[in-house]
N, C-alpha and C. Protein backbone atom coordinates (compact mmCIF):
# COMPACT_ATOMS: atom_id res chain seq x y z
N UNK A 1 60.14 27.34 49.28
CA UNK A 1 60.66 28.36 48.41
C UNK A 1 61.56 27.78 47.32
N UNK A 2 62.23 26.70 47.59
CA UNK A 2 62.98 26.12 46.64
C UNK A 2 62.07 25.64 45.95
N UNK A 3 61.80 24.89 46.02
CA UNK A 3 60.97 24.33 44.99
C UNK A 3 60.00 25.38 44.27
N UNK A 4 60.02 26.71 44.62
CA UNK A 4 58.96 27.42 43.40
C UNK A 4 59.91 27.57 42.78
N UNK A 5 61.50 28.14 43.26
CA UNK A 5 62.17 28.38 42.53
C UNK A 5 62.81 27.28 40.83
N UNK A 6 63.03 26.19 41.53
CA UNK A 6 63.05 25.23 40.67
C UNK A 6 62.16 25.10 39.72
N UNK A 7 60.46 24.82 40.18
CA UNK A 7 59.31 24.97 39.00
C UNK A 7 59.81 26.02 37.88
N UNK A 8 60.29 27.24 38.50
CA UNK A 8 59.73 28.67 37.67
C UNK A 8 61.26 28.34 37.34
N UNK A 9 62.26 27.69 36.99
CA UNK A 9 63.34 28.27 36.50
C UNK A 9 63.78 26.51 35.79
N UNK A 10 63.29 26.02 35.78
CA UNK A 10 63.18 24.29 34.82
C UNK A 10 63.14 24.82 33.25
N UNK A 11 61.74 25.47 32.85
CA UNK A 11 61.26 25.47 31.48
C UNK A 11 62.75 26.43 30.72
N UNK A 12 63.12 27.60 31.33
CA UNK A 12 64.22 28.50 30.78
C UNK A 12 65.02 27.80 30.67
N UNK A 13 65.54 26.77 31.55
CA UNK A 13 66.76 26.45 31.39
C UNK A 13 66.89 24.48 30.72
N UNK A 14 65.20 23.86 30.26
CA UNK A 14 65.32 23.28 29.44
C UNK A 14 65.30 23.61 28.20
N UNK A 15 65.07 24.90 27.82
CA UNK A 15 64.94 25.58 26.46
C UNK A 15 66.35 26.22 26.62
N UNK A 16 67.25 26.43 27.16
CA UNK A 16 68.60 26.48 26.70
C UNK A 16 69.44 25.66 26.34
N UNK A 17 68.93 24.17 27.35
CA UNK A 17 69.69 22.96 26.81
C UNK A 17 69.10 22.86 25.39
N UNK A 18 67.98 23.02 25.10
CA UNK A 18 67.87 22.46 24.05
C UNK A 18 68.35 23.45 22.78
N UNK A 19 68.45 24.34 23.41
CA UNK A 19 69.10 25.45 22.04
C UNK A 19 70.85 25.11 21.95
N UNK A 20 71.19 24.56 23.07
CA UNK A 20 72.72 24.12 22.76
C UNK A 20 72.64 22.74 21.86
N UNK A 21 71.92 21.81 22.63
CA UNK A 21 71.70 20.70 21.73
C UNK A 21 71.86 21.08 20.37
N UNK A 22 70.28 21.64 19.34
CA UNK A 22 69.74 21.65 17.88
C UNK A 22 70.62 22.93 17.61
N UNK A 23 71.55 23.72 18.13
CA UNK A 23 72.01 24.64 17.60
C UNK A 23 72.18 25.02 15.90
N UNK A 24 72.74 23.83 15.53
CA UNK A 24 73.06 23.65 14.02
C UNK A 24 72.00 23.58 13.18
N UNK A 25 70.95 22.42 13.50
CA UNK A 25 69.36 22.72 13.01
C UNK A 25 68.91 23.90 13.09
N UNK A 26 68.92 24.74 14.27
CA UNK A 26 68.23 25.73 14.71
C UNK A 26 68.67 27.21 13.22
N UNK A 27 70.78 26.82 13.20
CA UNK A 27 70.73 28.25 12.74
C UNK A 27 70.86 27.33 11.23
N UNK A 28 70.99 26.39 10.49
CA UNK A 28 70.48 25.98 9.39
C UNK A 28 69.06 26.54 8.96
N UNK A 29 67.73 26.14 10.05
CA UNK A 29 66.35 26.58 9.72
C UNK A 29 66.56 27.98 9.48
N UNK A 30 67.64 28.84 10.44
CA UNK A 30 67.15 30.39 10.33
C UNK A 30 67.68 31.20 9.20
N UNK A 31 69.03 30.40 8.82
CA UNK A 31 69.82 30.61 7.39
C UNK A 31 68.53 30.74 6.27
N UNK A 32 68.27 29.66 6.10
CA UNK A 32 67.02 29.23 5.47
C UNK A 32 66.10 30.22 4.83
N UNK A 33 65.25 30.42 6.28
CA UNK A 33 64.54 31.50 6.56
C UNK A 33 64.63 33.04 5.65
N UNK A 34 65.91 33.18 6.06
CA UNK A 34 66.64 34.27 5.69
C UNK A 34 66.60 34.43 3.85
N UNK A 35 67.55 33.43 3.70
CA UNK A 35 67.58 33.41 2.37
C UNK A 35 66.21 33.12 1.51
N UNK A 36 65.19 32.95 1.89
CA UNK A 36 63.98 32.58 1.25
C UNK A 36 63.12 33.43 1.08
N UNK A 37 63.14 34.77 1.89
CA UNK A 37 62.01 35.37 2.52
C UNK A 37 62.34 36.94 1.04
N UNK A 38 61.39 37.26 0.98
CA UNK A 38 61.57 38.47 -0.08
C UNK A 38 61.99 38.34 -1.29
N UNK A 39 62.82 38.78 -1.74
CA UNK A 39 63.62 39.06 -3.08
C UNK A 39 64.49 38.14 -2.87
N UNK A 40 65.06 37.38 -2.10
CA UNK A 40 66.16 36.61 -1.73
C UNK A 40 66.46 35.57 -2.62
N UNK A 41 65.43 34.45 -2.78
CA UNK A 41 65.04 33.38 -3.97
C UNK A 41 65.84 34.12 -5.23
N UNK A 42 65.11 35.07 -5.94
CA UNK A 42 65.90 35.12 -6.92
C UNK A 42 67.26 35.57 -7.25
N UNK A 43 67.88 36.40 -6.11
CA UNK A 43 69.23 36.39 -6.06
C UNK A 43 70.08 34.80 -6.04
N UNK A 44 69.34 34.10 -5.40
CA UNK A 44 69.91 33.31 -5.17
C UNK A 44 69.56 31.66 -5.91
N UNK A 45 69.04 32.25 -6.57
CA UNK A 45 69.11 31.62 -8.01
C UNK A 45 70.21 31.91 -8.64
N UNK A 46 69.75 33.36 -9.44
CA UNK A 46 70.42 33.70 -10.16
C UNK A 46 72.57 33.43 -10.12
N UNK A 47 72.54 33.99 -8.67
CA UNK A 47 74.01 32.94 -8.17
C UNK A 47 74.55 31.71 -8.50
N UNK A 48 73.83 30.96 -7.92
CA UNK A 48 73.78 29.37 -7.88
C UNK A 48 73.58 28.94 -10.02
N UNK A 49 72.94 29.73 -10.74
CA UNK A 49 72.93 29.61 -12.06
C UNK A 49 74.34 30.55 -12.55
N UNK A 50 74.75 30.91 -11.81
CA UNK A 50 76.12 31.89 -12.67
C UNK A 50 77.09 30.43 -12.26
N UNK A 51 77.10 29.99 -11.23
CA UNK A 51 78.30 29.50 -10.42
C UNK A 51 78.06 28.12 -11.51
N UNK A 52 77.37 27.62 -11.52
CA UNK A 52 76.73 26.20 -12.60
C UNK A 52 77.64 26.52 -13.86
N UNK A 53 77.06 27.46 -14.28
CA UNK A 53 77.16 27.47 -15.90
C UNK A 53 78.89 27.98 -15.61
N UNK A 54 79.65 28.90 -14.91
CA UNK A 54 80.86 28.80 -14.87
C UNK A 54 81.63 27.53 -14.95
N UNK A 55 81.04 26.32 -13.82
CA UNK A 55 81.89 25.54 -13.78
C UNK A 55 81.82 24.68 -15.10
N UNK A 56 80.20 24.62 -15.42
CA UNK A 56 80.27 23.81 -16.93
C UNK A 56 81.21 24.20 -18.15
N UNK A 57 81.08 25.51 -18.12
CA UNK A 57 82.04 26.04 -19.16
C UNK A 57 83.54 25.78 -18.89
N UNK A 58 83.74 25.71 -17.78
CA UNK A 58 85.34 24.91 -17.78
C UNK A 58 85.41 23.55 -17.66
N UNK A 59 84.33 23.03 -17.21
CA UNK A 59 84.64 21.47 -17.34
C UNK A 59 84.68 21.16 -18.91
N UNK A 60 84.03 21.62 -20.03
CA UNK A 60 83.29 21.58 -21.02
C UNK A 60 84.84 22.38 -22.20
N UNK A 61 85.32 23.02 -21.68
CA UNK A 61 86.56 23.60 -21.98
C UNK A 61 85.94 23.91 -23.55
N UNK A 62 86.59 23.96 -24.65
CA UNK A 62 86.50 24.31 -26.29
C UNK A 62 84.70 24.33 -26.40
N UNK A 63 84.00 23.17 -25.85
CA UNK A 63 83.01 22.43 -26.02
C UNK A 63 81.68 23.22 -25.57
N UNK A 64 81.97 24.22 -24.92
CA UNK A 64 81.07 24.95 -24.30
C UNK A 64 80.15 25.28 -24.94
N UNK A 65 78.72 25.74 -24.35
CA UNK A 65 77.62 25.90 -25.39
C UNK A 65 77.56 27.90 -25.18
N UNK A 66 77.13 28.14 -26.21
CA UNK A 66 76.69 29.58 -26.02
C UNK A 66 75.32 29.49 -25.57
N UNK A 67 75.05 31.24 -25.41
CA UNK A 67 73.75 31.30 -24.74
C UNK A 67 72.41 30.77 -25.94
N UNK A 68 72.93 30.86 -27.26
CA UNK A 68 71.65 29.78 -28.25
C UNK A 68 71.51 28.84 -28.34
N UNK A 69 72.55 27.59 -27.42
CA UNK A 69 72.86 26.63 -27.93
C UNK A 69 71.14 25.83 -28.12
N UNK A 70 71.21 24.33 -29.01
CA UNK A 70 70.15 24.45 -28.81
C UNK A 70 70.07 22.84 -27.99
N UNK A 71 68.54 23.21 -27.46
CA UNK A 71 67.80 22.32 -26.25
C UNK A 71 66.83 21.15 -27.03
N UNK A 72 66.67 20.18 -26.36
CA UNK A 72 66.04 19.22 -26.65
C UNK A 72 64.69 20.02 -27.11
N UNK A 73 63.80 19.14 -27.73
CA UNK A 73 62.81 20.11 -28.71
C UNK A 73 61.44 19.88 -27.21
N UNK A 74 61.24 21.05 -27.38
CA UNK A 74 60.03 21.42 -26.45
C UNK A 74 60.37 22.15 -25.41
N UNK A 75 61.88 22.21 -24.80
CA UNK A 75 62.36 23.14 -23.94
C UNK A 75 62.33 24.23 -24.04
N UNK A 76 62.76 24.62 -25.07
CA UNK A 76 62.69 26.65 -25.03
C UNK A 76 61.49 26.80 -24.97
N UNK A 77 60.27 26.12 -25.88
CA UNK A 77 58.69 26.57 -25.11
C UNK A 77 58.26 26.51 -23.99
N UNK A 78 58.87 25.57 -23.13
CA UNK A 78 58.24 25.83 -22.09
C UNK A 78 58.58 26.15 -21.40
N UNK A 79 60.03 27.09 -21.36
CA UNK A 79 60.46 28.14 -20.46
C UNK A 79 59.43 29.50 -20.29
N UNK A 80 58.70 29.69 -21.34
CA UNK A 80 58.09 30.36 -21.58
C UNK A 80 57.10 30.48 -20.62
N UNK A 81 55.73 29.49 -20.81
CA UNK A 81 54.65 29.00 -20.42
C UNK A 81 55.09 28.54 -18.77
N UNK A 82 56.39 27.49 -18.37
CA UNK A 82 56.49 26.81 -16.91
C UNK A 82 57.95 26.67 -16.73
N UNK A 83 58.48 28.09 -16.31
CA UNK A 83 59.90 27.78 -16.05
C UNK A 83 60.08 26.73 -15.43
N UNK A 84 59.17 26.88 -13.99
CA UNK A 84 59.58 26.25 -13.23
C UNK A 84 59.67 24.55 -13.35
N UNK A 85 58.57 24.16 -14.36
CA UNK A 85 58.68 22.83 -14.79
C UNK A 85 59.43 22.47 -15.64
N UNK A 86 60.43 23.67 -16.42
CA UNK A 86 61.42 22.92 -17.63
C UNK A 86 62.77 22.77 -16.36
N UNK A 87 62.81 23.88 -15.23
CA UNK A 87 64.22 23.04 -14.75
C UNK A 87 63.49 22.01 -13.67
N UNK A 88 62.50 21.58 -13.73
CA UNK A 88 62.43 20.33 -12.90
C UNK A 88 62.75 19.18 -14.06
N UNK A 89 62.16 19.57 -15.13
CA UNK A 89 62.41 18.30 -16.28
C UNK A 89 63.94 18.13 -16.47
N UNK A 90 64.50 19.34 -17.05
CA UNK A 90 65.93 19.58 -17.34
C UNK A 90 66.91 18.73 -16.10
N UNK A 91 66.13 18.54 -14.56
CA UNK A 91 67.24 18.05 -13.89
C UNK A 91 67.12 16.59 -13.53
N UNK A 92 65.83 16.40 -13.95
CA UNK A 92 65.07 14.80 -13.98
C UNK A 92 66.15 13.90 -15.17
N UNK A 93 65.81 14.56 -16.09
CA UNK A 93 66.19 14.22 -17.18
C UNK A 93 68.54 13.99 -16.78
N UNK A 94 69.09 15.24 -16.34
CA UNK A 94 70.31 14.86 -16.34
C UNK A 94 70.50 14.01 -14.86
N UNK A 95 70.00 13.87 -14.21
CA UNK A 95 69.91 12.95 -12.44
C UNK A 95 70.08 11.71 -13.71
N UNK A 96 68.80 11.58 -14.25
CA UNK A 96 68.37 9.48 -15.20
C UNK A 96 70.16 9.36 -15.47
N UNK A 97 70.67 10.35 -16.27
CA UNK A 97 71.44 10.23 -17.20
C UNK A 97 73.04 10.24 -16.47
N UNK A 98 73.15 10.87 -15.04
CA UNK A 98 74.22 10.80 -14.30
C UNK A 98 74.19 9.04 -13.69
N UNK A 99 72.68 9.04 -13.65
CA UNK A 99 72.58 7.94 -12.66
C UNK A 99 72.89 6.73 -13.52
N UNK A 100 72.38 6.73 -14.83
CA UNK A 100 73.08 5.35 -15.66
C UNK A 100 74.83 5.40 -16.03
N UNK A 101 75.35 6.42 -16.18
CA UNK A 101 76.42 6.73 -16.05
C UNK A 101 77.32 6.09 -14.75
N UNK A 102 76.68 6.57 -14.14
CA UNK A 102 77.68 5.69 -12.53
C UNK A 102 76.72 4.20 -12.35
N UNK A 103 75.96 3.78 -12.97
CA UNK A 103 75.66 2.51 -12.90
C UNK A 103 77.02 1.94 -13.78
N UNK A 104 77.37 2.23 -14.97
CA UNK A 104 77.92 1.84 -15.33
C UNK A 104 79.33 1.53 -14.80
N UNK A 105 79.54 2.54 -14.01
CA UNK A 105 81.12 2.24 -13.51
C UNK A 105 81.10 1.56 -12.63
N UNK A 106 79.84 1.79 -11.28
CA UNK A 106 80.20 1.14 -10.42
C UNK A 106 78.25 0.66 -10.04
N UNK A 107 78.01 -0.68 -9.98
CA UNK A 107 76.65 -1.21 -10.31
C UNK A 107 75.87 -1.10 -8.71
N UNK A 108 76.70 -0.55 -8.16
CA UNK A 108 76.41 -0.98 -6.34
C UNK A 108 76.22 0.94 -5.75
N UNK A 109 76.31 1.33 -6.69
CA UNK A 109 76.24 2.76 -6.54
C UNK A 109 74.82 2.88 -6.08
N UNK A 110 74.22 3.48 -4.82
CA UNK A 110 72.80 4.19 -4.56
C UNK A 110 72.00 5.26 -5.40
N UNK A 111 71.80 4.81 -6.37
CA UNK A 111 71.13 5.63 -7.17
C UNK A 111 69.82 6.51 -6.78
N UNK A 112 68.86 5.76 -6.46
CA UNK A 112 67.49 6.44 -5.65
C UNK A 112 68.18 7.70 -4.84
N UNK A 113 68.80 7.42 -4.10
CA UNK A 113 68.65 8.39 -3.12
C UNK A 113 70.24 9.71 -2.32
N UNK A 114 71.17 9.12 -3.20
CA UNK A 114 72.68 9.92 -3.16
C UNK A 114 73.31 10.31 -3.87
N UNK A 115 73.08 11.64 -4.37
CA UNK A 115 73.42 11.80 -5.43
C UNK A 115 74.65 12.27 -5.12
N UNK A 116 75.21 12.86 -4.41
CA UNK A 116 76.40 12.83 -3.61
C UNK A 116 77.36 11.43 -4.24
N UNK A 117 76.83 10.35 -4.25
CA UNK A 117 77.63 9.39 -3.94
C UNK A 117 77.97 9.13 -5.68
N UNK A 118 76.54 9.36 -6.34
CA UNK A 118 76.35 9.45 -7.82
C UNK A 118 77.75 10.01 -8.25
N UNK A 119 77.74 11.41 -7.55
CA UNK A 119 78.94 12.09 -8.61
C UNK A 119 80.26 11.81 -8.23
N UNK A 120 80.24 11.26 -6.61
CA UNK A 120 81.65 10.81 -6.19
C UNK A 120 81.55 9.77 -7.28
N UNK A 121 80.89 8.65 -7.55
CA UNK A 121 81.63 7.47 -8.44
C UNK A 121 82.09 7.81 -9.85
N UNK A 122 81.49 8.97 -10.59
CA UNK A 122 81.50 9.35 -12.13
C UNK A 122 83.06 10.19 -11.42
N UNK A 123 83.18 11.04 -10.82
CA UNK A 123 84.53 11.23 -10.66
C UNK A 123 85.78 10.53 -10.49
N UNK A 124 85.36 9.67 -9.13
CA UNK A 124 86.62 8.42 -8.81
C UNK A 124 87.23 7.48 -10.14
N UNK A 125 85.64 7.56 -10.72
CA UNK A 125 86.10 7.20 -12.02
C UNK A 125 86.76 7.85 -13.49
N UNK A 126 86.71 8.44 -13.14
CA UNK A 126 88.04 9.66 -14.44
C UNK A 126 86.48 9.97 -15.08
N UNK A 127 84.96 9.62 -14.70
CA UNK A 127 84.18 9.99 -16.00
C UNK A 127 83.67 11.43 -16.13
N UNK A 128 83.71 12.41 -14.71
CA UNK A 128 83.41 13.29 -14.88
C UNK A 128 84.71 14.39 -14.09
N UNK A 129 84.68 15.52 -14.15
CA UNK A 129 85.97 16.24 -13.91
C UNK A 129 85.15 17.12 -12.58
N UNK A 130 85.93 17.87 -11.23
CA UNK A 130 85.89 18.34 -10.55
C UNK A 130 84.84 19.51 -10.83
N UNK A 131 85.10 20.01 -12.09
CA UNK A 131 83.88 21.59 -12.42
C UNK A 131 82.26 20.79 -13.11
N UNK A 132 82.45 19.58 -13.28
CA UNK A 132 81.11 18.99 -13.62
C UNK A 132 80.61 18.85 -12.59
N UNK A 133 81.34 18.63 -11.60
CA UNK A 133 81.02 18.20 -9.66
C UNK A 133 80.05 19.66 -9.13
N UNK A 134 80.94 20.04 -9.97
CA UNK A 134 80.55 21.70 -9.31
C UNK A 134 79.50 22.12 -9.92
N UNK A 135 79.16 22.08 -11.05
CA UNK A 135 77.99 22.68 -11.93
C UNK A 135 76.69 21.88 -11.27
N UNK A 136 76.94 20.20 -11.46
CA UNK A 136 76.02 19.41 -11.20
C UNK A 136 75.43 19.53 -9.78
N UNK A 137 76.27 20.37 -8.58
CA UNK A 137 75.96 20.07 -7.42
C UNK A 137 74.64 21.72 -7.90
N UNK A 138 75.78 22.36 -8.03
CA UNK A 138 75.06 23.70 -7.95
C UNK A 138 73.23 23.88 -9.02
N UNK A 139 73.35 23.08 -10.38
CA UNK A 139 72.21 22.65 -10.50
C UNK A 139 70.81 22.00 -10.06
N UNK A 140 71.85 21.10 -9.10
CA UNK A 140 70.85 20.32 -7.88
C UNK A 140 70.22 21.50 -7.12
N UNK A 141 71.11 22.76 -6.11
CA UNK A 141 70.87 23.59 -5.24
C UNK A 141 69.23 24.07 -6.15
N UNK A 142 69.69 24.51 -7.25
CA UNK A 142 68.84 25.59 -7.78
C UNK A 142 67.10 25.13 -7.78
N UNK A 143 67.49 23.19 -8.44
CA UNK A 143 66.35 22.50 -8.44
C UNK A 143 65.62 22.21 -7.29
N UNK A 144 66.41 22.10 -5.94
CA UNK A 144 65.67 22.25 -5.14
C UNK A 144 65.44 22.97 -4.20
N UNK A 145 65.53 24.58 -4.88
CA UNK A 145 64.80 25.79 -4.56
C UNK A 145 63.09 26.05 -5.34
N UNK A 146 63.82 25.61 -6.19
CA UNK A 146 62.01 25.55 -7.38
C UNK A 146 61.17 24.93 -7.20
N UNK A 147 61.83 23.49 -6.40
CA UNK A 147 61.12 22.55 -5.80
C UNK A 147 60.26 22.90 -4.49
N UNK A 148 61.28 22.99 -3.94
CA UNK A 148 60.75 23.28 -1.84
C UNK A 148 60.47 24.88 -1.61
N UNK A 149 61.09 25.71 -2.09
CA UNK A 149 61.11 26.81 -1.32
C UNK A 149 59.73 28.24 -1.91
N UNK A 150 59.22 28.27 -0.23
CA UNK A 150 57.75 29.15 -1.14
C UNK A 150 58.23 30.43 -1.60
N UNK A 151 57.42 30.23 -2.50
CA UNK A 151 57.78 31.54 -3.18
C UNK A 151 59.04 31.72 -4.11
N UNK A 152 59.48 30.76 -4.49
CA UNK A 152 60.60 30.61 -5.55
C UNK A 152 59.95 30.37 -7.13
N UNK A 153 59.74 31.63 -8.21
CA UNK A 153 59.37 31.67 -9.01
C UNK A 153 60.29 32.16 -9.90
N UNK A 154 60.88 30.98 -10.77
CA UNK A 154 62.39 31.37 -12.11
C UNK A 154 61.65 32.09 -13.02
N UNK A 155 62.54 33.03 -13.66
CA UNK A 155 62.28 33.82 -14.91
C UNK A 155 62.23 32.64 -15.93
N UNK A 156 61.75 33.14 -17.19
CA UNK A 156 62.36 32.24 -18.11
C UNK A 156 63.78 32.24 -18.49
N UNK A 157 64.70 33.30 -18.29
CA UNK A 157 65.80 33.31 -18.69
C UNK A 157 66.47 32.50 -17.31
N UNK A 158 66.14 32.87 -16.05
CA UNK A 158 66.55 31.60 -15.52
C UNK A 158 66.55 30.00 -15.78
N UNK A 159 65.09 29.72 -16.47
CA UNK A 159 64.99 28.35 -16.99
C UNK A 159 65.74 27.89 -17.82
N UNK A 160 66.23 28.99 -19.00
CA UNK A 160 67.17 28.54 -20.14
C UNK A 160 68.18 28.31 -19.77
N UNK A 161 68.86 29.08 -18.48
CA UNK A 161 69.90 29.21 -18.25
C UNK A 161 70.19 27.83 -17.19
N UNK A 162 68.74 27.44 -16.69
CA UNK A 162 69.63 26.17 -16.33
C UNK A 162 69.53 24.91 -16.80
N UNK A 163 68.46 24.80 -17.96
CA UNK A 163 68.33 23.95 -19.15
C UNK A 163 69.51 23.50 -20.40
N UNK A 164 70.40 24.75 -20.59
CA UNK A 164 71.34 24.91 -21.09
C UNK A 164 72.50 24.22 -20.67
N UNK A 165 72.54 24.70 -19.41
CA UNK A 165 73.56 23.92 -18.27
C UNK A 165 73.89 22.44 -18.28
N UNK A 166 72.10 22.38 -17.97
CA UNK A 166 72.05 20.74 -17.61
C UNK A 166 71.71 20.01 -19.21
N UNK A 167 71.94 20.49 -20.19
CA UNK A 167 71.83 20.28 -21.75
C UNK A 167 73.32 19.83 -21.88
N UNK A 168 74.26 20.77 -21.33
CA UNK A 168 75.78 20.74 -21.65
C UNK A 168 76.09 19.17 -20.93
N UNK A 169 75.53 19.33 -19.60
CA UNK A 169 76.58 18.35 -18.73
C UNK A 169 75.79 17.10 -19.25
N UNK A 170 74.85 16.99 -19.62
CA UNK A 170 74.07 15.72 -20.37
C UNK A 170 75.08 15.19 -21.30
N UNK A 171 75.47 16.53 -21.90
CA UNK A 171 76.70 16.17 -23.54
C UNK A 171 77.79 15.64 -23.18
N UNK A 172 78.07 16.03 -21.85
CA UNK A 172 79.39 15.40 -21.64
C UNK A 172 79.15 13.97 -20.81
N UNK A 173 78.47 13.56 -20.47
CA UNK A 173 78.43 12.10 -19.93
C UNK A 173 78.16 11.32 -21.21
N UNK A 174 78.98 9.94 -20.39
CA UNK A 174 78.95 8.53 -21.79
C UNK A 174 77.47 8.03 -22.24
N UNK A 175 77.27 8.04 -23.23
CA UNK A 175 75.67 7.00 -23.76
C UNK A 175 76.35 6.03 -23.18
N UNK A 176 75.09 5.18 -22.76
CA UNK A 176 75.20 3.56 -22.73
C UNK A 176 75.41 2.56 -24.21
């Protein structure tokens, strides 16, 4: 009798260890989930693009761009035609340009693959300010919702809006 009991009561109670274990994975995936599923994506865009362009406009202080400012030539068309490919370009394009930036300060910086570490060095280094931290992270979020998440389809006024963004914080990092 013990032993059926044991058989029949093993699987429940290795699937609880393991829900204590991955807990954090588990409610990360279901966060996820959540936020992805329906109408959700574009709220949460649209957020993550308010919170960006806030912080740019204070990092950016006098310097700030309005909503015409203008974009490298071929961007506003193809917000039109492939939102979703002008903020993949728009963030390709400011990643190159963060990433030669903290080459410059610090040459040992992980470029490929931390961008985390990217913006810690442009900061540690007086080159970028706390609300560029903030715009740039929150630009990243947005890019890789457009990227990974199904069913994440930007307006065009989302595209401008984060083309614009990542137009500004381009302006404010050093040329080589």
């Amino acid at each position: 009798m013990s032993e059926l009991i044991r058989s029949v009561l093993s699987w429940p109670v290795a699937f609880l260890v393991a829900i204590l274990i991955f807990r954090r994975q588990i409610a990360g995936a279901l966060d996820r989930l959540r936020r992805f599923s329906g109408g959700g994506v574009q709220l949460e865009l649209d957020e993550a693009l308010a919170s960006a362009r806030a912080s740019a406009d204070e990092s950016a202080g006098d310097q700030a761009i309005g909503p015409r400012a203008s974009l490298p030539d071929g961007w506003a068309d193809r917000a039109e035609d492939d939102p979703s490919g002008l903020i993949l370009t728009a963030w390709s394009v400011l990643e190159r340009r963060m990433n030669e930036a903290a080459r410059q300060v610090d040459p040992q910086v992980r470029t490929r693959t931390a961008p985390r570490g990217v913006l810690a060095a442009l900061r540690e280094a007086g080159v970028v300010d706390a609300r560029f931290v903030d715009a740039a992270w929150n630009l990243r979020l947005v890019r890789n919702t457009v990227a990974h998440a199904p069913g994440a389809r930007p307006t065009k006024e989302q595209a401008l809006s984060f083309a614009r963004t990542a137009a500004q914080l381009i302006g404010e990092l050093p040329t080589g």
